[in-house]
Protein backbone atom coordinates (compact mmCIF):
# COMPACT_ATOMS: atom_id res chain seq x y z
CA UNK A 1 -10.41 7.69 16.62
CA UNK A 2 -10.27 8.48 13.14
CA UNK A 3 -7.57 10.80 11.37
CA UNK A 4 -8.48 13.93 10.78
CA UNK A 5 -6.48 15.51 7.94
CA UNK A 6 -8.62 13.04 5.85
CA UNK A 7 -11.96 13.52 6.72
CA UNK A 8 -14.02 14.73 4.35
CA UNK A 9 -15.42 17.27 6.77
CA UNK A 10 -13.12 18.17 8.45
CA UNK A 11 -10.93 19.12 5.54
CA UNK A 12 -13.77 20.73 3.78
CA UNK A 13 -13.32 17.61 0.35
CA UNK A 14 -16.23 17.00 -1.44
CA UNK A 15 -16.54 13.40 -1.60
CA UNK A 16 -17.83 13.98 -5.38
CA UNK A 17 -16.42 17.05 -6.86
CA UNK A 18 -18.25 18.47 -9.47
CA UNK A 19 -15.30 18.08 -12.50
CA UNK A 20 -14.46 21.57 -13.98
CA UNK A 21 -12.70 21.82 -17.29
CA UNK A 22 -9.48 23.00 -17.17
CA UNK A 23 -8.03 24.17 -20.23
CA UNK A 24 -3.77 23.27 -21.76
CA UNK A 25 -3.50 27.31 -20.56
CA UNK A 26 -4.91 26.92 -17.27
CA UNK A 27 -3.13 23.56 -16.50
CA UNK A 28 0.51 25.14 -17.60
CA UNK A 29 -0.29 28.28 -14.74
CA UNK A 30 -1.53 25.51 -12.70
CA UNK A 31 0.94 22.79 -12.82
CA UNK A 32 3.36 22.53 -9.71
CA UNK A 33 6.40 23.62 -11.04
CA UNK A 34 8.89 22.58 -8.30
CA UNK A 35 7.83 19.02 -8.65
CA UNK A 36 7.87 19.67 -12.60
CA UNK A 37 11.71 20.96 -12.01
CA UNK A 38 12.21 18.39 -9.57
CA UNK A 39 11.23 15.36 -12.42
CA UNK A 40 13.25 17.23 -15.46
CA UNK A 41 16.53 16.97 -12.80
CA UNK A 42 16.12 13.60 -11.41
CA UNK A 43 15.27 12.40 -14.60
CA UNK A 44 18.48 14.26 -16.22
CA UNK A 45 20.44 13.32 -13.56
CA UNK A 46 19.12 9.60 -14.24
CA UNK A 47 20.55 9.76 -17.73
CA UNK A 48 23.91 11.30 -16.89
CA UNK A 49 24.55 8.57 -13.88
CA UNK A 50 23.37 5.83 -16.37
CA UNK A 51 25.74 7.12 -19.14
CA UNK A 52 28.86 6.67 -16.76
CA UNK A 53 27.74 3.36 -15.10
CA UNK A 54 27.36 1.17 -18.42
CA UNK A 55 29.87 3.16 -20.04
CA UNK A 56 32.57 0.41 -19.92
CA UNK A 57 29.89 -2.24 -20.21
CA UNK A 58 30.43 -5.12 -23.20
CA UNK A 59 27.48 -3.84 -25.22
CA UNK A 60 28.20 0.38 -24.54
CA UNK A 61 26.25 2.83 -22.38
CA UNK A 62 22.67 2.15 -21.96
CA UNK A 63 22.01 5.77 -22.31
CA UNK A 64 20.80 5.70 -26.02
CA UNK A 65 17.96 2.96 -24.67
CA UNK A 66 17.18 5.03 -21.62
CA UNK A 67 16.27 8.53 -23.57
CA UNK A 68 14.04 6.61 -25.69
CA UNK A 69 12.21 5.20 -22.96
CA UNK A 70 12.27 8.57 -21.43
CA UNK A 71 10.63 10.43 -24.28
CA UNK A 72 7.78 7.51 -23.83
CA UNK A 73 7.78 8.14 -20.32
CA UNK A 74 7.08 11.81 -21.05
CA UNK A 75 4.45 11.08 -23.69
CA UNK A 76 2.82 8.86 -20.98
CA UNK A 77 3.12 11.88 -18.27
CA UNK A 78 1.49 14.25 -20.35
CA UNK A 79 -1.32 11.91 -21.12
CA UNK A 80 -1.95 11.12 -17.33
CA UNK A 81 -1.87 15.11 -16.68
CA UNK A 82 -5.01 15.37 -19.23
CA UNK A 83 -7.06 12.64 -17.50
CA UNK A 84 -9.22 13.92 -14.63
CA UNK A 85 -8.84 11.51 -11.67
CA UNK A 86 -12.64 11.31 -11.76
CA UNK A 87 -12.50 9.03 -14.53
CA UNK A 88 -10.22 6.62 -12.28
CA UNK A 89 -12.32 6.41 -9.68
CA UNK A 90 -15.85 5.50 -11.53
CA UNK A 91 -13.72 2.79 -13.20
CA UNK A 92 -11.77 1.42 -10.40
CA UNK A 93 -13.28 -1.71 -11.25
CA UNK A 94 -12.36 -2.50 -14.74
CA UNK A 95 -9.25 -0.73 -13.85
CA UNK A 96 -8.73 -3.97 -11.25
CA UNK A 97 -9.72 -6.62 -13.43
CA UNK A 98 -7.92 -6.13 -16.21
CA UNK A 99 -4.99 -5.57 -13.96
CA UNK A 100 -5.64 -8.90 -12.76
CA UNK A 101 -6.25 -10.12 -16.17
CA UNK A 102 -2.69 -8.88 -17.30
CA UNK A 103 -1.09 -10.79 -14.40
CA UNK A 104 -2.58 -13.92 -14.95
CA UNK A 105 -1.31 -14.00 -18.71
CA UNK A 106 2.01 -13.04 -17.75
CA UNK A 107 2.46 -16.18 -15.21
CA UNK A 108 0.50 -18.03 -18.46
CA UNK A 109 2.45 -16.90 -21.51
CA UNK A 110 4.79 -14.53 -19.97
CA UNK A 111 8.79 -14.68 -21.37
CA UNK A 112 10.49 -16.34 -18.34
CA UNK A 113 13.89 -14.71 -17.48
CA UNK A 114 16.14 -16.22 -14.21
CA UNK A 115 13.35 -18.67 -13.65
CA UNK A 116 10.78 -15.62 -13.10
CA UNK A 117 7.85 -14.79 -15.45
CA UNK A 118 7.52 -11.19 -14.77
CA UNK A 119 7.45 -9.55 -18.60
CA UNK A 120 5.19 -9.70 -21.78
CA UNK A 121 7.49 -9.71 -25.15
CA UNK A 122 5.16 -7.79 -27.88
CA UNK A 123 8.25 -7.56 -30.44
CA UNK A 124 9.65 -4.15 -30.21
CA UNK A 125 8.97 -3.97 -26.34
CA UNK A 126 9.27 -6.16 -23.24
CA UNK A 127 7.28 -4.85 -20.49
CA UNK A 128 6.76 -5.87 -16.72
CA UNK A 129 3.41 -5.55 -16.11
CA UNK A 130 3.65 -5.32 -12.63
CA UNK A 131 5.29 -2.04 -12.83
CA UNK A 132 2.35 -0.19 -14.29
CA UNK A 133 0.08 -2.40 -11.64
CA UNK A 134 1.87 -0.35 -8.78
CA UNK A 135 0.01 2.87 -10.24
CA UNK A 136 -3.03 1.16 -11.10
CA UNK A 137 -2.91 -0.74 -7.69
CA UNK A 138 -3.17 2.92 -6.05
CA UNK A 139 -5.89 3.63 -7.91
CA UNK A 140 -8.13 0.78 -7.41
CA UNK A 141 -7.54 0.74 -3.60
CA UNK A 142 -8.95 4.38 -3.44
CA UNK A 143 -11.82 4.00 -5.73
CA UNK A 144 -13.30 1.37 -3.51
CA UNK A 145 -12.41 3.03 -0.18
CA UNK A 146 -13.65 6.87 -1.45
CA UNK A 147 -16.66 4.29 -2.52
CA UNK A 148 -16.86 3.48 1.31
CA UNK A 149 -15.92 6.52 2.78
CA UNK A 150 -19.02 6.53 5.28
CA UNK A 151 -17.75 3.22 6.77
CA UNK A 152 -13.99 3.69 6.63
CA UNK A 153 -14.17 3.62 10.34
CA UNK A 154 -15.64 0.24 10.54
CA UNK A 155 -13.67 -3.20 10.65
CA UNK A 156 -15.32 -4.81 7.54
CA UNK A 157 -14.12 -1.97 5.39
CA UNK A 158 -10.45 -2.21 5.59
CA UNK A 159 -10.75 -6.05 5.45
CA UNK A 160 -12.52 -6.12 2.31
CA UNK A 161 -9.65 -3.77 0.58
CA UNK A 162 -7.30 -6.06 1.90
CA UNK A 163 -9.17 -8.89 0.30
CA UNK A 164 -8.79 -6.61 -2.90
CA UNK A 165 -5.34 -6.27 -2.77
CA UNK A 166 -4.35 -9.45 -1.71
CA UNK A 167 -4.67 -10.98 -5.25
CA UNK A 168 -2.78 -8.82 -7.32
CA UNK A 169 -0.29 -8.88 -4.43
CA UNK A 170 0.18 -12.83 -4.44
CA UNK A 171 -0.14 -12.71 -8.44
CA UNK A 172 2.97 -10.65 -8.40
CA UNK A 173 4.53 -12.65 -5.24
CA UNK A 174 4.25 -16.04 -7.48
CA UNK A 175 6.19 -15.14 -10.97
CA UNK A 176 8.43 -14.84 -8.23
CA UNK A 177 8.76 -10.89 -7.90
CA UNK A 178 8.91 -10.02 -4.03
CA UNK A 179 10.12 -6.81 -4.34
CA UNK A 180 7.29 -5.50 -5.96
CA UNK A 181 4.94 -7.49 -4.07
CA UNK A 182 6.64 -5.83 -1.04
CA UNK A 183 5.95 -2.58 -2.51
CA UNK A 184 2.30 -3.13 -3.44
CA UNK A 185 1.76 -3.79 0.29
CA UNK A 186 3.36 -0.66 1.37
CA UNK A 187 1.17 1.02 -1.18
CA UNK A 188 -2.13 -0.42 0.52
CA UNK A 189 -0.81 0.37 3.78
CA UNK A 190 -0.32 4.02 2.50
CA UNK A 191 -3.58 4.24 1.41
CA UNK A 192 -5.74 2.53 4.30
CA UNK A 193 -3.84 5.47 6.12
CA UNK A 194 -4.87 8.42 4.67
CA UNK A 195 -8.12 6.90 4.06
CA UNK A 196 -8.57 7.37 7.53
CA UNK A 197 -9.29 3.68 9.14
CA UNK A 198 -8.91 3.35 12.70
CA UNK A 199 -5.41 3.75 14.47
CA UNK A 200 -6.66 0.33 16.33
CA UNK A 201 -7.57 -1.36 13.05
CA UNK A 202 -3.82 -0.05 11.81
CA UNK A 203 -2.21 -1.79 14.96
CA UNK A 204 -3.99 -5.08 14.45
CA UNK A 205 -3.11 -5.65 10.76
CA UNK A 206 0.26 -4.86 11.77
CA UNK A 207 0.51 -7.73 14.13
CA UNK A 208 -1.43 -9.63 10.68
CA UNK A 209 1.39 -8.72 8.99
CA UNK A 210 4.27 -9.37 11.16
CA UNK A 211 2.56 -12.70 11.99
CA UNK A 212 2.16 -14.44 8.69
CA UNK A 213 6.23 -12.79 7.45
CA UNK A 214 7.45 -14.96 10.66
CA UNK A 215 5.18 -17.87 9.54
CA UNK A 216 6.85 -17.47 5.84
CA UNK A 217 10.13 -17.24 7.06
CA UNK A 218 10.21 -19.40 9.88
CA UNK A 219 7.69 -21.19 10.77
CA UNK A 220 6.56 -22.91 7.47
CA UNK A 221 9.78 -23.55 6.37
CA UNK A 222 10.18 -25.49 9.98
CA UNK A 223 7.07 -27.55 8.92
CA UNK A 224 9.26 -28.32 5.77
CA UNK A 225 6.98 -26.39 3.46
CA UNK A 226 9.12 -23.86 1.78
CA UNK A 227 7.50 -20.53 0.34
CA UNK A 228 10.59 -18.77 -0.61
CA UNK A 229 12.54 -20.13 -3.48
CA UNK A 230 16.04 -20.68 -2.70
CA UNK A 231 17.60 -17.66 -3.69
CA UNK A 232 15.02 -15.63 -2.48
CA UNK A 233 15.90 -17.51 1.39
CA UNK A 234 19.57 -17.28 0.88
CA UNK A 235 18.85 -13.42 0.77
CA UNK A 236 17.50 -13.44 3.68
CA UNK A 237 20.02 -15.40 5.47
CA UNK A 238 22.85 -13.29 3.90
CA UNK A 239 21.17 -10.08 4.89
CA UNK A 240 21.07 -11.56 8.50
CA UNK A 241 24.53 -13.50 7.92
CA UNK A 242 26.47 -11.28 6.03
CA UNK A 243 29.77 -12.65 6.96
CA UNK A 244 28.52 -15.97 5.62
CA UNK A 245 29.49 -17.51 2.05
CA UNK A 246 31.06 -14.23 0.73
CA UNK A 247 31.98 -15.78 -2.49
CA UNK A 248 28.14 -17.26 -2.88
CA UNK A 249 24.76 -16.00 -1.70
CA UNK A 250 26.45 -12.74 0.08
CA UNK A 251 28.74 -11.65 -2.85
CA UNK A 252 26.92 -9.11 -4.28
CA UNK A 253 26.11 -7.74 -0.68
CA UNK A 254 29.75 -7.43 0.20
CA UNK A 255 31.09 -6.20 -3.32
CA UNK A 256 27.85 -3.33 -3.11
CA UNK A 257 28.88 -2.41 0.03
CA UNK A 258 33.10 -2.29 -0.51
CA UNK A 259 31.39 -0.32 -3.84
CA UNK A 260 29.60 2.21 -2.12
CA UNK A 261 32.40 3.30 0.14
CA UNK A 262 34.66 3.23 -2.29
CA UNK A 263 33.30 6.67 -3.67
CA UNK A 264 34.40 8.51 -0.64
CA UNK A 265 33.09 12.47 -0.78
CA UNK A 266 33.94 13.38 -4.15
CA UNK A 267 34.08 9.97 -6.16
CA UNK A 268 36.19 8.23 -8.00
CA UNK A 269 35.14 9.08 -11.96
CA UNK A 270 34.08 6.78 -14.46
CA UNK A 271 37.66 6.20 -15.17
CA UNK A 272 38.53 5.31 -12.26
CA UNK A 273 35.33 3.03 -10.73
CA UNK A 274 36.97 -0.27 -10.77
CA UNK A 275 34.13 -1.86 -8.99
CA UNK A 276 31.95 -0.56 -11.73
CA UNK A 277 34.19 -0.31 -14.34
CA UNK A 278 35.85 -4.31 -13.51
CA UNK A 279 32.31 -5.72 -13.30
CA UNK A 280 33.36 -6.55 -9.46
CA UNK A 281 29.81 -5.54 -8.75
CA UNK A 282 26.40 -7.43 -10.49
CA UNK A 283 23.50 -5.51 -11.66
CA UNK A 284 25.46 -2.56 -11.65
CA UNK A 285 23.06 -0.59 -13.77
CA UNK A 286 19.91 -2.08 -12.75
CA UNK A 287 19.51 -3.81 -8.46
CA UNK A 288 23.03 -1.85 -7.17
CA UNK A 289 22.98 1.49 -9.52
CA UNK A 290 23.25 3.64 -6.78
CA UNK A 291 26.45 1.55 -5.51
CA UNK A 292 27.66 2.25 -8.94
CA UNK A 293 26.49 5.83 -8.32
CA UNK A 294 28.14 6.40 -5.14
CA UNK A 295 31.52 4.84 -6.49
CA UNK A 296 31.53 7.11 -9.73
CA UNK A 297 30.66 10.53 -8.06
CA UNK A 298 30.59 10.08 -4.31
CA UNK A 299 28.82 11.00 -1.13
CA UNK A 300 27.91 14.42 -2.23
CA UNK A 301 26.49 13.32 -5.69
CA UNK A 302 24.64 10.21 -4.06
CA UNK A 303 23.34 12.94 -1.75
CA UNK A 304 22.56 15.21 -5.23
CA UNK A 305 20.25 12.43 -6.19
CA UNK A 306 18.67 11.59 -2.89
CA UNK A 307 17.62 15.44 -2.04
CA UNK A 308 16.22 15.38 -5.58
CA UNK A 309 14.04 12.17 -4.36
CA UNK A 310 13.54 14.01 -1.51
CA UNK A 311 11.76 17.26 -3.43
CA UNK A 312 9.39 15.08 -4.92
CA UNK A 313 7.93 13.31 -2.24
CA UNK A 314 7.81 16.71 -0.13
CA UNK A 315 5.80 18.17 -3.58
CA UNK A 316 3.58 14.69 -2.90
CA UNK A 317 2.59 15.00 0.73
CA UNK A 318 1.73 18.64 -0.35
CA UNK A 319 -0.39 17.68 -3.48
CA UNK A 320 -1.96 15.15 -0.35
CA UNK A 321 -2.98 18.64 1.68
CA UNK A 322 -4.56 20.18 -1.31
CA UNK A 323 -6.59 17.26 -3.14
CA UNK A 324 -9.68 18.49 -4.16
CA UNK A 325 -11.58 15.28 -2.39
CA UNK A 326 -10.89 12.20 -0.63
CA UNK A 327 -9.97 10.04 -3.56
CA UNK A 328 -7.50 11.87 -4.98
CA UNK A 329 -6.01 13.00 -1.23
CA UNK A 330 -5.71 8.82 -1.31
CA UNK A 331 -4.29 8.31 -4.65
CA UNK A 332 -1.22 11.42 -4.23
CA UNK A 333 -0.63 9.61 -0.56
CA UNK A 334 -0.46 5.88 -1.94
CA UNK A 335 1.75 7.50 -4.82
CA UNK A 336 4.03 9.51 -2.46
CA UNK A 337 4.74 6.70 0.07
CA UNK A 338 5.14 4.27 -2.91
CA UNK A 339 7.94 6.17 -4.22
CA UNK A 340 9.46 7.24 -1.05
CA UNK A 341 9.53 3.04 0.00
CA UNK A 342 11.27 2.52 -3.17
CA UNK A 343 14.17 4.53 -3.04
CA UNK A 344 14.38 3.52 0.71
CA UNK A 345 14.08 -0.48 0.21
CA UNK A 346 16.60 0.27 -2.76
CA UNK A 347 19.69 2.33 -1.40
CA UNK A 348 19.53 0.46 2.22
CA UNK A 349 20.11 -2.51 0.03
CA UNK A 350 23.42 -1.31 -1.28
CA UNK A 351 24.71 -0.52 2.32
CA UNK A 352 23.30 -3.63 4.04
CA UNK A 353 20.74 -1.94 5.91
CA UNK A 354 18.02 -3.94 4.13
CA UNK A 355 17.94 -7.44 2.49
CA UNK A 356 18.17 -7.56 -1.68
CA UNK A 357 15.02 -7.77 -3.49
CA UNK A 358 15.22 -6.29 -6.98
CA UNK A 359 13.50 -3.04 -6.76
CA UNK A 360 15.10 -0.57 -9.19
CA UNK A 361 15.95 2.97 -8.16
CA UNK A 362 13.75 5.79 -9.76
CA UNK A 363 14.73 7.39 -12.90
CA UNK A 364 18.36 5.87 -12.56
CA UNK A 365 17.88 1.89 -12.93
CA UNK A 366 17.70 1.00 -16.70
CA UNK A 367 14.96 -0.45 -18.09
CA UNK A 368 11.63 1.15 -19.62
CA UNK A 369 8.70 -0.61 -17.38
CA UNK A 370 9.80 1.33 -14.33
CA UNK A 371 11.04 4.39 -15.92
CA UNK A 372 8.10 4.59 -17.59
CA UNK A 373 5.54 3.73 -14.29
CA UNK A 374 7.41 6.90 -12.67
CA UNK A 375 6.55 9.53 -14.99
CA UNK A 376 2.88 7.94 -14.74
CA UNK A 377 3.21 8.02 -11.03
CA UNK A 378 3.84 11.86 -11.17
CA UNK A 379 1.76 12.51 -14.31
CA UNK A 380 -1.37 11.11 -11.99
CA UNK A 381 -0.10 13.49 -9.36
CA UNK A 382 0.07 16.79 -11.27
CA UNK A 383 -3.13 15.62 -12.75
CA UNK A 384 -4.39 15.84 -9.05
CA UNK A 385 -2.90 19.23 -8.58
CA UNK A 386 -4.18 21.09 -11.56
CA UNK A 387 -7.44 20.15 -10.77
CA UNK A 388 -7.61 21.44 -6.95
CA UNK A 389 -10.09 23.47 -5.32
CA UNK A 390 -9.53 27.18 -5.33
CA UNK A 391 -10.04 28.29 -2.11
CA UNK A 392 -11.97 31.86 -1.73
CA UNK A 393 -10.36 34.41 0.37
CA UNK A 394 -12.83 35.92 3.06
């Protein structure tokens, strides 16, 4: 069966909507102004967390870095508001190719940091192209499958997006960058959902899935062909072994977790996070900022943050109800479960509930390529709103 709150005719979406102009007055009265109050706090709330985590850090607070690339996050989300979603999906596939083309000079010529070639230094900025990708990834999935939406329902359909987004996916996978590549498969996931493919189809790449991460994991590396890099295994193992090597590959497990409960209700301060404040804890301002978070100011302002995540996914799946047509019901649903896997993957991390893989937390983890990619994300998504249907009483 196929799933109704996507189909086109069921839901009344034109598969090609006629694009109407919409004027700067019309898309102010039109913008969704919960999820615009919901970005100004979470992105507020970003700075001030920031500010106290890397206050006591070597080279100062962050926070002076971390406006700037706010103000060109901003600049970015009120360009994306002004392009009609239209013009992503008749251009899906240069959209793709140069995305592709971007990946394959960063493993080429990209500055290699830790042993990964994930960024491009252009002098005044370094930039991780795979960041923007995640957005761009979205949008190229659902310009092909909108393309197909007569045959969504057959098998060849979903198999051929797969085949789409396999490449960037193993692009990403190689520099090495799993995290992300983990998230660009949720992403495609997302968006074969709400495209509408067969619950069947669903359950059998599923199995797909869970069959070739056992055959990474265990299988291969049985054969004595390795696909993980080292660290990336002892991640594993510590996630599954925590009690193992606690002064080795599960240190910054155990110190994020000893950090998180630390906090308590109310927090201890900046002055008085040692975790934080000591250094006890790695990457406190970038993989294990909300450990940092939940030290400085506690279970109820972790909580603060995480309803504020919460608003803007909720604002998402409703932008999903009201797209105008299939593609952009696609795009806000890719978008909504991107973010929302995100700050899951990311603050399960810090408690043990989910292995370490380097995904930064929204709006809080410094550095400009993801801060930046989030106020695209929800520029691309307000972009969708402003231009819904009106629906006639009567």
């Amino acid at each position: 069966m196929g799933i109704e709150v996507v189909d086109p005719r069921a839901r009344g979406l034109r598969p090609r909507p006629e694009t109407q102009a919409v004027g700067v007055a019309g898309m102010v009265r039109r913008l969704d102004w919960l999820l615009m109050g919901a970005l100004v706090s979470v992105t507020a709330y970003g700075l001030w967390a920031i500010d106290g985590i890397t206050r006591h850090d070597a080279g100062g607070s962050s926070l002076g870095h971390q406006v700037l690339f706010t103000v060109a996050g901003a600049i970015v989300f009120v360009v994306a508001l002004f392009v009609d979603p239209e013009r992503y999906r008749r251009m899906w596939r240069p959209i793709y190719f140069g995305t592709l083309g971007i990946m394959v000079l960063v493993l080429a010529a990209g500055a290699a940091t830790r042993g990964s070639k994930r960024w491009i230094d252009v002098g005044f900025f370094k930039f991780q192209p795979s960041e923007f990708g995640k957005v761009l990834f979205v949008l190229v999935l659902a310009g092909f499958l909108a393309e197909r939406r007569h045959a969504v329902q057959s098998a060849r359909t979903p198999l051929t997006a797969i085949g789409i987004g396999l490449l960037p996916i193993l692009l990403v996978f190689v520099q090495p960058d799993i995290g992300t590549a983990l998230v660009y498969t949720a992403a495609m996931a997302a968006v074969l959902f709400v495209a509408g493919i067969r619950w069947s189809h669903l359950a059998v790449l599923a199995a797909l899935a869970t069959g070739i991460a056992l055959a990474v994991l265990w299988l291969l590396p049985a054969a004595g062909l390795n696909v993980l890099k080292p660290y990336q295994a002892e991640r594993l193992t510590g996630f599954t072994h925590p009690d193992n090597d606690p002064r080795g590959a599960t240190y910054n497990l155990r110190q994020s977790i000893i950090t998180v409960g630390a906090g308590g209700l109310r927090g201890r301060g900046v002055g008085g996070a040692t975790q934080t404040g000591l250094d006890y804890i790695p990457e406190h301002a970038t993989d294990f900022a909300f450990a940092s978070l939940a030290e400085e100011r506690g279970f109820f302002g972790a909580s603060i943050l995480l309803l504020l995540y919460l608003l803007i996914v909720w604002r998402a799946l409703k932008i999903v109800a009201g797209a105008r047509d299939l593609y952009c019901a696609i795009v806000a649903g890719g978008i909504a479960f991107m973010f929302l896997f995100q700050v899951f993957v990311n603050t399960a991390m810090t408690m043990g509930a989910a292995p370490i893989t380097g995904i930064p937390l929204p709006f809080v983890s410094v550095g400009g390529s993801s801060l930046i990619t989030n106020f695209l994300a929800l520029g691309v998504l307000q972009a969708i709103h402003v231009r819904r249907s009106v629906r006639r009483r009567g």
